[in-house]
PDB file of N, CA and C in Angstrom:
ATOM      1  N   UNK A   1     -21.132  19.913 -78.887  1.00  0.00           N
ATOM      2  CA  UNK A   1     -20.899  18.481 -78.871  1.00  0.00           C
ATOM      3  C   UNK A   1     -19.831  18.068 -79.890  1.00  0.00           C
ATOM      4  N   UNK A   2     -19.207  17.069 -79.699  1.00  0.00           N
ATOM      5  CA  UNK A   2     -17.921  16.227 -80.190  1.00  0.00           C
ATOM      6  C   UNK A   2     -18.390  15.048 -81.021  1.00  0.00           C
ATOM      7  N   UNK A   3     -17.856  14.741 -82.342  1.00  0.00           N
ATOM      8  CA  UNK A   3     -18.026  13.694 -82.527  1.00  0.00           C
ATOM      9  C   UNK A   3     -16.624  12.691 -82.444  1.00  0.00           C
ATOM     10  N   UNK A   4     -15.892  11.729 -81.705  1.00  0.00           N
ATOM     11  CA  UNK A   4     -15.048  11.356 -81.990  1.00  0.00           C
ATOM     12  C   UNK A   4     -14.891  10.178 -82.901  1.00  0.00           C
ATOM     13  N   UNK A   5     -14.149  10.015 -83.712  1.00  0.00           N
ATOM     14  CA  UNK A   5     -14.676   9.050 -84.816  1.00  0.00           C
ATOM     15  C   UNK A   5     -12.402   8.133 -85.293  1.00  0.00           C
ATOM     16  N   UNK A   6     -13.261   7.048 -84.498  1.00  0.00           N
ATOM     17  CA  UNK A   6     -11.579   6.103 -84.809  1.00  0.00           C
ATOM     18  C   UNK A   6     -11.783   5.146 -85.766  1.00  0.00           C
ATOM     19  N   UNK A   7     -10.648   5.633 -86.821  1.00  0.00           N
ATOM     20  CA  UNK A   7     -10.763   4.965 -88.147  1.00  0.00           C
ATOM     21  C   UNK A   7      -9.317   4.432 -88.800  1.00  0.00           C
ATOM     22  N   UNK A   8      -9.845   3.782 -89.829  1.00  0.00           N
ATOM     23  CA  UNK A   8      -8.700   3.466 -90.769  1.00  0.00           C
ATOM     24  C   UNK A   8      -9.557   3.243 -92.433  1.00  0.00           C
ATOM     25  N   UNK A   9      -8.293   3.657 -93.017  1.00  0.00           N
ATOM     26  CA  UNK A   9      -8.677   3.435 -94.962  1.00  0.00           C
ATOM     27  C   UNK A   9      -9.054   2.093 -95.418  1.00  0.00           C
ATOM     28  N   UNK A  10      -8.422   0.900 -94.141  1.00  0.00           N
ATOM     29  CA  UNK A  10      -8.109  -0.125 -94.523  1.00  0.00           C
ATOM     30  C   UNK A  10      -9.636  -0.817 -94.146  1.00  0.00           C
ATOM     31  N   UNK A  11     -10.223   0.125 -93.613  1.00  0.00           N
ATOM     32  CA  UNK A  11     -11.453  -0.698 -92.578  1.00  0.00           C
ATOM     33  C   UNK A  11     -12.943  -0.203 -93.535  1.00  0.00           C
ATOM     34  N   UNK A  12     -13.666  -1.485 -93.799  1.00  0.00           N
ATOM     35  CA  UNK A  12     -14.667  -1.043 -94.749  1.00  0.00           C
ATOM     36  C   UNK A  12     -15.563  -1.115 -93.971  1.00  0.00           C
ATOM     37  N   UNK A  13     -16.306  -0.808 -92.917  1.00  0.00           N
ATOM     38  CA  UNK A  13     -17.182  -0.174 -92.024  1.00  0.00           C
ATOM     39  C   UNK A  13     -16.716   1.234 -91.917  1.00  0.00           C
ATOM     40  N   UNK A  14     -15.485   1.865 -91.862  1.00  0.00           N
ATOM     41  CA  UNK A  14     -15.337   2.931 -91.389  1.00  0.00           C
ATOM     42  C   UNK A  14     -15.183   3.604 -92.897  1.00  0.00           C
ATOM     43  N   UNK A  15     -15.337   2.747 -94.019  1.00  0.00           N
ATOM     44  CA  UNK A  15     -15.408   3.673 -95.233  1.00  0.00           C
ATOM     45  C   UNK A  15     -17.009   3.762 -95.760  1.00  0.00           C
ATOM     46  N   UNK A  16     -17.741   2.642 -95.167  1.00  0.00           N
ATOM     47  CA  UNK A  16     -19.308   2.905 -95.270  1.00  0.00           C
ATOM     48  C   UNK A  16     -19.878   4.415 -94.152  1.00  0.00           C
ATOM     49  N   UNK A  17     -19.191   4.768 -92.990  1.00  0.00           N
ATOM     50  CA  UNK A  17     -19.423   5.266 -92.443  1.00  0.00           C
ATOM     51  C   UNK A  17     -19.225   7.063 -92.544  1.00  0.00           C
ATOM     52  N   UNK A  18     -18.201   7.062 -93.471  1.00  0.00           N
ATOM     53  CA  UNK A  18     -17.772   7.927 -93.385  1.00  0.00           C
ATOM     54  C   UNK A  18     -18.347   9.314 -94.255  1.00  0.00           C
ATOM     55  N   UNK A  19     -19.410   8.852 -95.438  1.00  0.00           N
ATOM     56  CA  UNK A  19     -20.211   9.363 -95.852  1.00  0.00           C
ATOM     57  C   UNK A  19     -21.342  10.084 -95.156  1.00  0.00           C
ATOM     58  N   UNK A  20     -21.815   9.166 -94.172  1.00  0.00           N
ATOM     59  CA  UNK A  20     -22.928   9.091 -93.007  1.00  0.00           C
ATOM     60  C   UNK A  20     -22.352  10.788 -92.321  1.00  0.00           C
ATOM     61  N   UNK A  21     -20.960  10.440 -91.371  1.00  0.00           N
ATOM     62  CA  UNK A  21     -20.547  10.980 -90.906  1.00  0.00           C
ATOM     63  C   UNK A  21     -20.068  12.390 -91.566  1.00  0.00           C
ATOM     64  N   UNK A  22     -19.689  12.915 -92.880  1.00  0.00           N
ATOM     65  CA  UNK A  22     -19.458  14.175 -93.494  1.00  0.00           C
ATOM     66  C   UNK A  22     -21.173  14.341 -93.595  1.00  0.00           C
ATOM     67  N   UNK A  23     -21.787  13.525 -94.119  1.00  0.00           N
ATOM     68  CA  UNK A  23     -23.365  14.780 -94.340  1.00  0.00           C
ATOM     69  C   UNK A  23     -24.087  14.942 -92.165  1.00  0.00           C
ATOM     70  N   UNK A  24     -23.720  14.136 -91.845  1.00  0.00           N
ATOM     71  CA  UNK A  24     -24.180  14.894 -90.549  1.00  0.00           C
ATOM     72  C   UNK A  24     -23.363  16.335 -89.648  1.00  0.00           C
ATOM     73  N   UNK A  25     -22.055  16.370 -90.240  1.00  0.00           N
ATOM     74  CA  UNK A  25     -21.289  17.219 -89.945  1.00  0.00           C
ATOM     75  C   UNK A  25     -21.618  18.904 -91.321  1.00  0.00           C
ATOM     76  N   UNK A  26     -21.827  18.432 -92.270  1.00  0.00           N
ATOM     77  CA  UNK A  26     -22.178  19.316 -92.955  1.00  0.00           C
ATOM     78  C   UNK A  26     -23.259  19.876 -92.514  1.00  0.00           C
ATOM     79  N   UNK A  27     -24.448  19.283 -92.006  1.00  0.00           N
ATOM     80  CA  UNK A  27     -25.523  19.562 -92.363  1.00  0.00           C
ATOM     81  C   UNK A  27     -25.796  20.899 -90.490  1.00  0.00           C
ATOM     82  N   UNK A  28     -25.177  19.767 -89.535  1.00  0.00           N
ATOM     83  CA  UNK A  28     -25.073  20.400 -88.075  1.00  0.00           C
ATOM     84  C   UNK A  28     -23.889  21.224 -88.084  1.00  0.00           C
ATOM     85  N   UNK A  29     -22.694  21.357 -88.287  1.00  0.00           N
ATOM     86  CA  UNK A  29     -21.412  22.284 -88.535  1.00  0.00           C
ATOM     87  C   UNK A  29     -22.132  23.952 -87.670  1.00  0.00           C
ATOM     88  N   UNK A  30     -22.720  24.327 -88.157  1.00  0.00           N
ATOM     89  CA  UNK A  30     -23.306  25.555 -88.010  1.00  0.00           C
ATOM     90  C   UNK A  30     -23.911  25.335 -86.709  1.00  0.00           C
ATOM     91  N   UNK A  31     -24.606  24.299 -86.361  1.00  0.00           N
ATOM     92  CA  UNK A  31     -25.271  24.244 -84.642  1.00  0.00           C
ATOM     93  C   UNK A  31     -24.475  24.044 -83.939  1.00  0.00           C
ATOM     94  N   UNK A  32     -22.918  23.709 -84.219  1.00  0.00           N
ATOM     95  CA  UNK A  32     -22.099  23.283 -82.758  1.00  0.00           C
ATOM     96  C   UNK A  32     -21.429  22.158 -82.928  1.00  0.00           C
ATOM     97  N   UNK A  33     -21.584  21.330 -83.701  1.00  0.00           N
ATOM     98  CA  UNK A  33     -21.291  19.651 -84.181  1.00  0.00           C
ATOM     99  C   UNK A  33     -19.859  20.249 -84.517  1.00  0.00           C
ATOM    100  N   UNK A  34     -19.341  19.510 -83.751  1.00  0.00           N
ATOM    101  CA  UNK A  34     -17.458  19.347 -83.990  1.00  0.00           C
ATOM    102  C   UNK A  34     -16.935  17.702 -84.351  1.00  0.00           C
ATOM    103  N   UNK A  35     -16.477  17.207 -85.490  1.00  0.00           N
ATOM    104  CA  UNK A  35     -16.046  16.008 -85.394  1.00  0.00           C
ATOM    105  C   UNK A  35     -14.522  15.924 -85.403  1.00  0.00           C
ATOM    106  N   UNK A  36     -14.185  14.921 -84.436  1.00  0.00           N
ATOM    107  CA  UNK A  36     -12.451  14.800 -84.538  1.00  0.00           C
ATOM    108  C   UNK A  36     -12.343  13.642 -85.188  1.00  0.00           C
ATOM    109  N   UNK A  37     -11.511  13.382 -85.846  1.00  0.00           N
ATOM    110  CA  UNK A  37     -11.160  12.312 -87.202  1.00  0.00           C
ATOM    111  C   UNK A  37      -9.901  11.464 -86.085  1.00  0.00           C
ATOM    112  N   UNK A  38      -9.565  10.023 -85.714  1.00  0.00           N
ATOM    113  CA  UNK A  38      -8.583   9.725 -85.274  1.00  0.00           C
ATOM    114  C   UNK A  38      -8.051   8.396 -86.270  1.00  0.00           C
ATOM    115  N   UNK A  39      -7.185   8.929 -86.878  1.00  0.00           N
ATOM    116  CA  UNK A  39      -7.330   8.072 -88.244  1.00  0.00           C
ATOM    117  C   UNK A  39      -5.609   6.825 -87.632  1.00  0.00           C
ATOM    118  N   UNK A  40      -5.933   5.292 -88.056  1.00  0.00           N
ATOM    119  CA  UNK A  40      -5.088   4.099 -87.456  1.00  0.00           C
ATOM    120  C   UNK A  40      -4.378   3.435 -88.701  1.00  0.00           C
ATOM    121  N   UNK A  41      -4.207   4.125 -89.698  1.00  0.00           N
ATOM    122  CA  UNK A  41      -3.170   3.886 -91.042  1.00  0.00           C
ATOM    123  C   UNK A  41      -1.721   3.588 -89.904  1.00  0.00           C
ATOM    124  N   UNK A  42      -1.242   2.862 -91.284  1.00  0.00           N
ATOM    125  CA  UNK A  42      -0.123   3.800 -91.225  1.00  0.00           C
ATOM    126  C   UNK A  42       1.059   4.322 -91.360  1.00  0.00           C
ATOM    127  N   UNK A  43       0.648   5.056 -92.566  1.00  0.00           N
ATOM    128  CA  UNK A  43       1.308   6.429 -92.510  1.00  0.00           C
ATOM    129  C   UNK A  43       0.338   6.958 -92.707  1.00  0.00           C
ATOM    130  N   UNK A  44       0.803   8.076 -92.803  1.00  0.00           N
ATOM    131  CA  UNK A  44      -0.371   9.715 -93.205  1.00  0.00           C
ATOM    132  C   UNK A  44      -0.715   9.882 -94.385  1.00  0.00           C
ATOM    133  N   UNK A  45       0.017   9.426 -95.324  1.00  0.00           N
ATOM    134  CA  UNK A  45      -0.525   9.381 -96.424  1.00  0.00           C
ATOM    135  C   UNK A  45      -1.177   8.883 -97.025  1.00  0.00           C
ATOM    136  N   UNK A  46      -1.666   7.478 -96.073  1.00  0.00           N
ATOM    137  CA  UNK A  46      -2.752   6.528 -96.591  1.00  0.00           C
ATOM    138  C   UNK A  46      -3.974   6.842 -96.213  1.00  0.00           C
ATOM    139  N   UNK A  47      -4.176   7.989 -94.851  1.00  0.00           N
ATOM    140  CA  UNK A  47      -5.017   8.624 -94.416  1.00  0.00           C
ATOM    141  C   UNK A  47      -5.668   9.962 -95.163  1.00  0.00           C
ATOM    142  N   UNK A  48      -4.305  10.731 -95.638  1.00  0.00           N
ATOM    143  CA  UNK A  48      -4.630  12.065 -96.030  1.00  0.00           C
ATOM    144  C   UNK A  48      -5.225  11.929 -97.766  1.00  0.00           C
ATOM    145  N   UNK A  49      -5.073  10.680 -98.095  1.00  0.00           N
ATOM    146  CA  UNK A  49      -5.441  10.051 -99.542  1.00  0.00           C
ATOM    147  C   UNK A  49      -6.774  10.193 -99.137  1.00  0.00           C
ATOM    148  N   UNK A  50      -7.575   9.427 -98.159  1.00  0.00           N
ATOM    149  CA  UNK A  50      -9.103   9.545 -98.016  1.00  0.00           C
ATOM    150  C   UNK A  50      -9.529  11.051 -97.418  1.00  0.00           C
ATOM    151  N   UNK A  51      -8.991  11.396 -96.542  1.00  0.00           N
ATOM    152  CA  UNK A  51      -9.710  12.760 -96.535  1.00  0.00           C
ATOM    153  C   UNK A  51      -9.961  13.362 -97.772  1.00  0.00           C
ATOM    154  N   UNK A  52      -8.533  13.773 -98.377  1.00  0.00           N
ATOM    155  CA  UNK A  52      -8.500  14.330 -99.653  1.00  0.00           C
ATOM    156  C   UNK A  52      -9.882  14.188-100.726  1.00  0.00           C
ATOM    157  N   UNK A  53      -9.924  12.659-101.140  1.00  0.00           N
ATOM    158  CA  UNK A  53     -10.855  12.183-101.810  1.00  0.00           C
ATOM    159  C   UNK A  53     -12.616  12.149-101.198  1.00  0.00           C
ATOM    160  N   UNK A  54     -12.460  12.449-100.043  1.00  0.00           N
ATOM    161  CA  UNK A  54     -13.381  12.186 -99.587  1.00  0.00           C
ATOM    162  C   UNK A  54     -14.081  13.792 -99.176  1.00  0.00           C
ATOM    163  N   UNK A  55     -13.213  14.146 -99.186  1.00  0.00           N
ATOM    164  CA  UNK A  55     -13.383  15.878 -98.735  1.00  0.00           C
ATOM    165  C   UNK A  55     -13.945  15.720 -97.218  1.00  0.00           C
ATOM    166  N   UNK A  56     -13.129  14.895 -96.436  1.00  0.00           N
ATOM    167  CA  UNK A  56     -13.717  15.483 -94.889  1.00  0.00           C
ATOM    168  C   UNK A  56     -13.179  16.574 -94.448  1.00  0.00           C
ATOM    169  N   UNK A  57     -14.042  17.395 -94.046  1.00  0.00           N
ATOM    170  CA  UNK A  57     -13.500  18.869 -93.406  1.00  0.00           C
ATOM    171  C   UNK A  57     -13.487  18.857 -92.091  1.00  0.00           C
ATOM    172  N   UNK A  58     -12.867  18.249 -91.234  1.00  0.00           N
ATOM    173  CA  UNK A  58     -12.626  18.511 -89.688  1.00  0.00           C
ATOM    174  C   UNK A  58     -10.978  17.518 -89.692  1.00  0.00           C
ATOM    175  N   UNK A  59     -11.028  18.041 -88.196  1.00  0.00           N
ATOM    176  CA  UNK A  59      -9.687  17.444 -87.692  1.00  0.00           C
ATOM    177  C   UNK A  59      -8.806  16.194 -88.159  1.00  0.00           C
ATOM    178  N   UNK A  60      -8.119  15.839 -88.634  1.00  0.00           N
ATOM    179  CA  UNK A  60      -7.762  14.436 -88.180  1.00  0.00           C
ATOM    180  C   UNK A  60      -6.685  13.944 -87.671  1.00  0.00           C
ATOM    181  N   UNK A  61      -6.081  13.164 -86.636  1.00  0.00           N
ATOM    182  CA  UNK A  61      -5.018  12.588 -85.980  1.00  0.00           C
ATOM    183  C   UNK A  61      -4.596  11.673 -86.404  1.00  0.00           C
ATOM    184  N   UNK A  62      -3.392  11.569 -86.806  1.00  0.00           N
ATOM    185  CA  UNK A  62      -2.694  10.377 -87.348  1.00  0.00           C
ATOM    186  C   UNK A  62      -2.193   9.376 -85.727  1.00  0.00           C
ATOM    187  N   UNK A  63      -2.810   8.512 -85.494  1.00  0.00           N
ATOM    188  CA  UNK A  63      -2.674   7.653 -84.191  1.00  0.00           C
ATOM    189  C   UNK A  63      -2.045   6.176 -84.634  1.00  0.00           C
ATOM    190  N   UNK A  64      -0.678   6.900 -84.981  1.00  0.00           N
ATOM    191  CA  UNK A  64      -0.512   4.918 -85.852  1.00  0.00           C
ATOM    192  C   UNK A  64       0.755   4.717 -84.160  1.00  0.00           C
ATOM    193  N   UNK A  65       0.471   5.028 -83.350  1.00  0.00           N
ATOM    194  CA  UNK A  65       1.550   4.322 -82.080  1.00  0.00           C
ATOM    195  C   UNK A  65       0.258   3.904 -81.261  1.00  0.00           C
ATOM    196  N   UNK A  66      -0.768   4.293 -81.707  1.00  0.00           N
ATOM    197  CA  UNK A  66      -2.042   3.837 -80.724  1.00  0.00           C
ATOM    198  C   UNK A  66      -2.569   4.487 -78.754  1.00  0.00           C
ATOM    199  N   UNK A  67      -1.533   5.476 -78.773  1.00  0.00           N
ATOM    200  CA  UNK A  67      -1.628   6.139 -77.809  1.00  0.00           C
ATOM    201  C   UNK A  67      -3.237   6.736 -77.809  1.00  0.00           C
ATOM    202  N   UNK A  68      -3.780   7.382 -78.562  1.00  0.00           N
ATOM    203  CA  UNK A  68      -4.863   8.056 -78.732  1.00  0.00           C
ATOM    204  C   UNK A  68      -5.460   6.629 -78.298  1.00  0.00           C
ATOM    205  N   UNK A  69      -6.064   5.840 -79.134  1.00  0.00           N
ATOM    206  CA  UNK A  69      -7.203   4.831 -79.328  1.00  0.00           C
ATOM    207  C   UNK A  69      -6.876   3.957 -77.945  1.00  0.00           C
ATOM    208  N   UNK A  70      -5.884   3.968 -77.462  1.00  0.00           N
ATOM    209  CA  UNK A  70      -5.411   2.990 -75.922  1.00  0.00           C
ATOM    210  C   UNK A  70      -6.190   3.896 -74.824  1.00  0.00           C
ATOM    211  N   UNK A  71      -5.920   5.481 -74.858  1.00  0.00           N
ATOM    212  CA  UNK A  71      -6.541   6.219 -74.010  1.00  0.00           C
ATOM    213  C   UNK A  71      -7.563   5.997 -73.609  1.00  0.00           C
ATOM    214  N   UNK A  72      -8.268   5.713 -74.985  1.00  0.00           N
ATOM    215  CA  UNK A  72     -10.049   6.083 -75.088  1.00  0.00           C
ATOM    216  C   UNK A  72     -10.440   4.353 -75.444  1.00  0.00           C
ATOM    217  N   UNK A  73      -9.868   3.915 -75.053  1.00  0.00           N
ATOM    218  CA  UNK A  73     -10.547   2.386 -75.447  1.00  0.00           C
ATOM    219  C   UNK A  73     -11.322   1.959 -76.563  1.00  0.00           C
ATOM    220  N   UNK A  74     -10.492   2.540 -77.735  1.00  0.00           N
ATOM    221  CA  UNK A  74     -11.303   2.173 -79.198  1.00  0.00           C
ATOM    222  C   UNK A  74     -10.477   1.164 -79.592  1.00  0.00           C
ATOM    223  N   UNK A  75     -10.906  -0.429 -79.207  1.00  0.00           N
ATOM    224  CA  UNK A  75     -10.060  -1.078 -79.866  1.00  0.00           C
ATOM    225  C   UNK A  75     -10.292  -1.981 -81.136  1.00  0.00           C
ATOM    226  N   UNK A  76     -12.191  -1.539 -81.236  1.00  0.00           N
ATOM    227  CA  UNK A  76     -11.844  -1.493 -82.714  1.00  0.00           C
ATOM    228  C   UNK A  76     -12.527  -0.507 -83.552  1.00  0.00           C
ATOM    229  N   UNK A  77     -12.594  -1.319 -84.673  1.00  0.00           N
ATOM    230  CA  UNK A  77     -12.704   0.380 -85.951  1.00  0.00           C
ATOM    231  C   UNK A  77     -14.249  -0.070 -86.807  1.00  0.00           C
ATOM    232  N   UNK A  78     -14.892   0.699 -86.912  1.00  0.00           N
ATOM    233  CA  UNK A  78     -14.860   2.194 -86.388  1.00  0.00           C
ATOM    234  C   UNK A  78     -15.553   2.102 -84.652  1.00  0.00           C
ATOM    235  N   UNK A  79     -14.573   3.024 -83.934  1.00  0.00           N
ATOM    236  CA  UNK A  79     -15.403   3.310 -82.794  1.00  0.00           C
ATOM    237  C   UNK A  79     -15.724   4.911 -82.747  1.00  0.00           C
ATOM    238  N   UNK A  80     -17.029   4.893 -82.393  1.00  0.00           N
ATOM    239  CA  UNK A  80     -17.488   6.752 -82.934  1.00  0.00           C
ATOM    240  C   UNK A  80     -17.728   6.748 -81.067  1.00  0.00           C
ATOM    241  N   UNK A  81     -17.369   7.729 -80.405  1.00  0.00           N
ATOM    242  CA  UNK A  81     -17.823   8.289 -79.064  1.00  0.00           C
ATOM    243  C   UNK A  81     -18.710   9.683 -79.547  1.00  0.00           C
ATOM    244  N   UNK A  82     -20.013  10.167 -79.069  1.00  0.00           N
ATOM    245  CA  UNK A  82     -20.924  11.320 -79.106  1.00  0.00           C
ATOM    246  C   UNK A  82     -20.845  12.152 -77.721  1.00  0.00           C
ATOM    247  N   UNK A  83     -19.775  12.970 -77.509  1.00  0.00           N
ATOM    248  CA  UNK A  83     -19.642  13.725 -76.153  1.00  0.00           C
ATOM    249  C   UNK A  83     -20.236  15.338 -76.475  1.00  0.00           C
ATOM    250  N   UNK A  84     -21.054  15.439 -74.972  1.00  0.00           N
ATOM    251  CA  UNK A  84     -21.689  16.289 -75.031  1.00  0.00           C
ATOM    252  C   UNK A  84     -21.095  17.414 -74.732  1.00  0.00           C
ATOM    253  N   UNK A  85     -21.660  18.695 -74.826  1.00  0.00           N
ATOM    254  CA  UNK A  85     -20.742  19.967 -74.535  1.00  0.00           C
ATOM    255  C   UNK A  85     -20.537  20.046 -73.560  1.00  0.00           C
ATOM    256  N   UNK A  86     -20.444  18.953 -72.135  1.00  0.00           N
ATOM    257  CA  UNK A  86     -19.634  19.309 -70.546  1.00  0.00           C
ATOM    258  C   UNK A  86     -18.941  18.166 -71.038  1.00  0.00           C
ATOM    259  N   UNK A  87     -18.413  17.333 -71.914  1.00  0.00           N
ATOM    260  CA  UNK A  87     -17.672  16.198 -71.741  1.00  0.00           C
ATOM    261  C   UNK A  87     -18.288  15.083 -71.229  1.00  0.00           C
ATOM    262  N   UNK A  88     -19.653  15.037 -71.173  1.00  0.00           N
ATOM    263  CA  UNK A  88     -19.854  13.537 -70.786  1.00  0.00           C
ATOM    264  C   UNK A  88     -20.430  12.794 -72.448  1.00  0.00           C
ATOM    265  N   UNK A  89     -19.823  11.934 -72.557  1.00  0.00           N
ATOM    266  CA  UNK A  89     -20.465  10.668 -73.249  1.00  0.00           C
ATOM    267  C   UNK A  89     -21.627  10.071 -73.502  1.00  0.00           C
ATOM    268  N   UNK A  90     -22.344  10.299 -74.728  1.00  0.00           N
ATOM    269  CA  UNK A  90     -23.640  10.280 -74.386  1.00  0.00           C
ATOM    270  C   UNK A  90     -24.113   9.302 -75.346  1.00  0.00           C
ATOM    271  N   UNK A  91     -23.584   8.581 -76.712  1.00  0.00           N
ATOM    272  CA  UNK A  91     -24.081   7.574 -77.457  1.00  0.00           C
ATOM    273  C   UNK A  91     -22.106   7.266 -77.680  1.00  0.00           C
ATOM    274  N   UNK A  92     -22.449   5.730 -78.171  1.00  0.00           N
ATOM    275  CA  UNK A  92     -21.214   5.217 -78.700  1.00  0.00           C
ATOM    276  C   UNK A  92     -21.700   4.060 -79.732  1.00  0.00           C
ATOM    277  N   UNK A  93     -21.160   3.642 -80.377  1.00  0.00           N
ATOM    278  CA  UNK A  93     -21.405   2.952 -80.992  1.00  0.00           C
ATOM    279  C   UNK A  93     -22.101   2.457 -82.295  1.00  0.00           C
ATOM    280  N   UNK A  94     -22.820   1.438 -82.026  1.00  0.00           N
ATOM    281  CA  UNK A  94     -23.968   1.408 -82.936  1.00  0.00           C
ATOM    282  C   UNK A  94     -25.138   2.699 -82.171  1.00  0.00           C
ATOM    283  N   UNK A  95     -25.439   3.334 -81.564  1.00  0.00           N
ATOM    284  CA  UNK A  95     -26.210   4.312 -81.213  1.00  0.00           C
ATOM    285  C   UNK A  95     -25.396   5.476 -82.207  1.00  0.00           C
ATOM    286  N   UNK A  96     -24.639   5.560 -82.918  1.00  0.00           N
ATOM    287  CA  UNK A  96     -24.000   6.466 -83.742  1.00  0.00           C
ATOM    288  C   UNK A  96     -23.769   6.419 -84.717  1.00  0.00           C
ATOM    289  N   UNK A  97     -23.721   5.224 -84.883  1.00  0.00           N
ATOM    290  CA  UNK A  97     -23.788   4.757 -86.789  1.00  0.00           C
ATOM    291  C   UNK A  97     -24.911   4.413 -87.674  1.00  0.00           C
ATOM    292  N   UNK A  98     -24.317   4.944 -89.052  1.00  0.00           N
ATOM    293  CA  UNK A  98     -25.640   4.901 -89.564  1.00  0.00           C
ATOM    294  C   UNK A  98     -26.790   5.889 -89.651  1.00  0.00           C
ATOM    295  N   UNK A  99     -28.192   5.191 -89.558  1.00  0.00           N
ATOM    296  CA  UNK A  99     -29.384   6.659 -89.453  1.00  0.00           C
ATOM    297  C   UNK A  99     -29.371   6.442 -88.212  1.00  0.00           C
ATOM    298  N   UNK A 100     -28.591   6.260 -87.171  1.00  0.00           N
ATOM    299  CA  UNK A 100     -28.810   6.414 -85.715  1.00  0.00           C
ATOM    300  C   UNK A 100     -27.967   7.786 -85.290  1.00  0.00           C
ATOM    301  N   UNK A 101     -26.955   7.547 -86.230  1.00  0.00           N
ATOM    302  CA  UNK A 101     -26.112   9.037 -86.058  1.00  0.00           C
ATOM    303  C   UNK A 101     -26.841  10.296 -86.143  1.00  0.00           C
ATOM    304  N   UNK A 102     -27.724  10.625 -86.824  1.00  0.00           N
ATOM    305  CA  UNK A 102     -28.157  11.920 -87.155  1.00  0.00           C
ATOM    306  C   UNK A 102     -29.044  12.280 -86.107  1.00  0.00           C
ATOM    307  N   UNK A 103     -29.986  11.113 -85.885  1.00  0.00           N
ATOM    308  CA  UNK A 103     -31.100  11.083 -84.285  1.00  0.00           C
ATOM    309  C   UNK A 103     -29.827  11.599 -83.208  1.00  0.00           C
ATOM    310  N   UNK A 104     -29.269  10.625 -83.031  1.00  0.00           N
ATOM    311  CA  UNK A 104     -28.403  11.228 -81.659  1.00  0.00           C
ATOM    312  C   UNK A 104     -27.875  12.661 -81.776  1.00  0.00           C
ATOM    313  N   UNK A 105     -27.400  13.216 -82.894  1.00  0.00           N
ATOM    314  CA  UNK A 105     -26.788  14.678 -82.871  1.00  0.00           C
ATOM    315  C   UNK A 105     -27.874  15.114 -82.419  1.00  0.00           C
ATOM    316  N   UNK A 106     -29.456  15.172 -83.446  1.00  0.00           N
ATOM    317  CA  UNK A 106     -29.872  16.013 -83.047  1.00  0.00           C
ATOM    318  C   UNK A 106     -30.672  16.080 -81.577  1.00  0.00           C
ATOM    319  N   UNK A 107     -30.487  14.898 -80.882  1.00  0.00           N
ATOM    320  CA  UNK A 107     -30.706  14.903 -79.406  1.00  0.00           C
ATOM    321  C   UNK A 107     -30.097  15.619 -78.835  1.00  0.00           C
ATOM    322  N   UNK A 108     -28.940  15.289 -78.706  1.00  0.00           N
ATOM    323  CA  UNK A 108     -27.790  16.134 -78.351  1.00  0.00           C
ATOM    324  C   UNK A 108     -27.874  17.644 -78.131  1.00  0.00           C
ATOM    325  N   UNK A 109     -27.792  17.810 -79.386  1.00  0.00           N
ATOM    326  CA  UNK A 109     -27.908  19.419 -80.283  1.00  0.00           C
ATOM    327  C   UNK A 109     -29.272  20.469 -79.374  1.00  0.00           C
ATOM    328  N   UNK A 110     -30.237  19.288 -78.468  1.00  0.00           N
ATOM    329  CA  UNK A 110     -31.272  19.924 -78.026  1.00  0.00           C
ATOM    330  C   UNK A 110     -32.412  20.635 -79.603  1.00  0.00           C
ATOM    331  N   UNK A 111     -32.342  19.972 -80.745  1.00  0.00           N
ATOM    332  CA  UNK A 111     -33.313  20.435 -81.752  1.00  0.00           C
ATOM    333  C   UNK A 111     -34.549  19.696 -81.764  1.00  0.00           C
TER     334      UNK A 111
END
């Protein structure tokens, strides 16, 4: 399973969140939990400042032309999508944030 997670430095939901989101990735990492970071700075360096500091360890996309977030209809921040290992979509939202995040992985996860 995928976590997709559309953010910005500038957005203080997606900096409350983002704590949430590294200890559920730490903790599942080892069961399969993949998170992609789609970060809406912009530049990269206003992005790679919070990873850095923040120590997130997965992917992140610098999406400052908005191609990514137009694709996937995140038009606003934070939007987290929970896709399952065939690609279907299985929580979004508030079903992902927060202590709702960790329930849904481990639904997901089948634990």
């Amino acid at each position: 399973p995928t976590l997709m997670v559309f953010w910005a430095s500038w957005c203080g939901p997606c900096m409350e969140e983002a704590p949430v989101i590294k200890a559920v990735y730490e903790k599942y990492k080892s069961k399969g939990l993949r998170v992609i970071g789609i970060n809406k700075d912009r530049t990269r360096s206003a992005m790679q400042r919070v990873v850095d500091d923040m120590e997130l360890g997965w992917p992140q996309y610098h999406d400052a032309d908005d191609k990514m977030s137009a694709q996937y209809a995140a038009a606003a921040l934070p939007t987290i999508y929970l896709i399952d290992a065939k690609g279907n979509l299985v929580a979004s939202d508030m079903a992902v944030r927060g202590p709702n995040l960790e329930k849904a992985v481990v639904k997901v996860l089948g634990l």
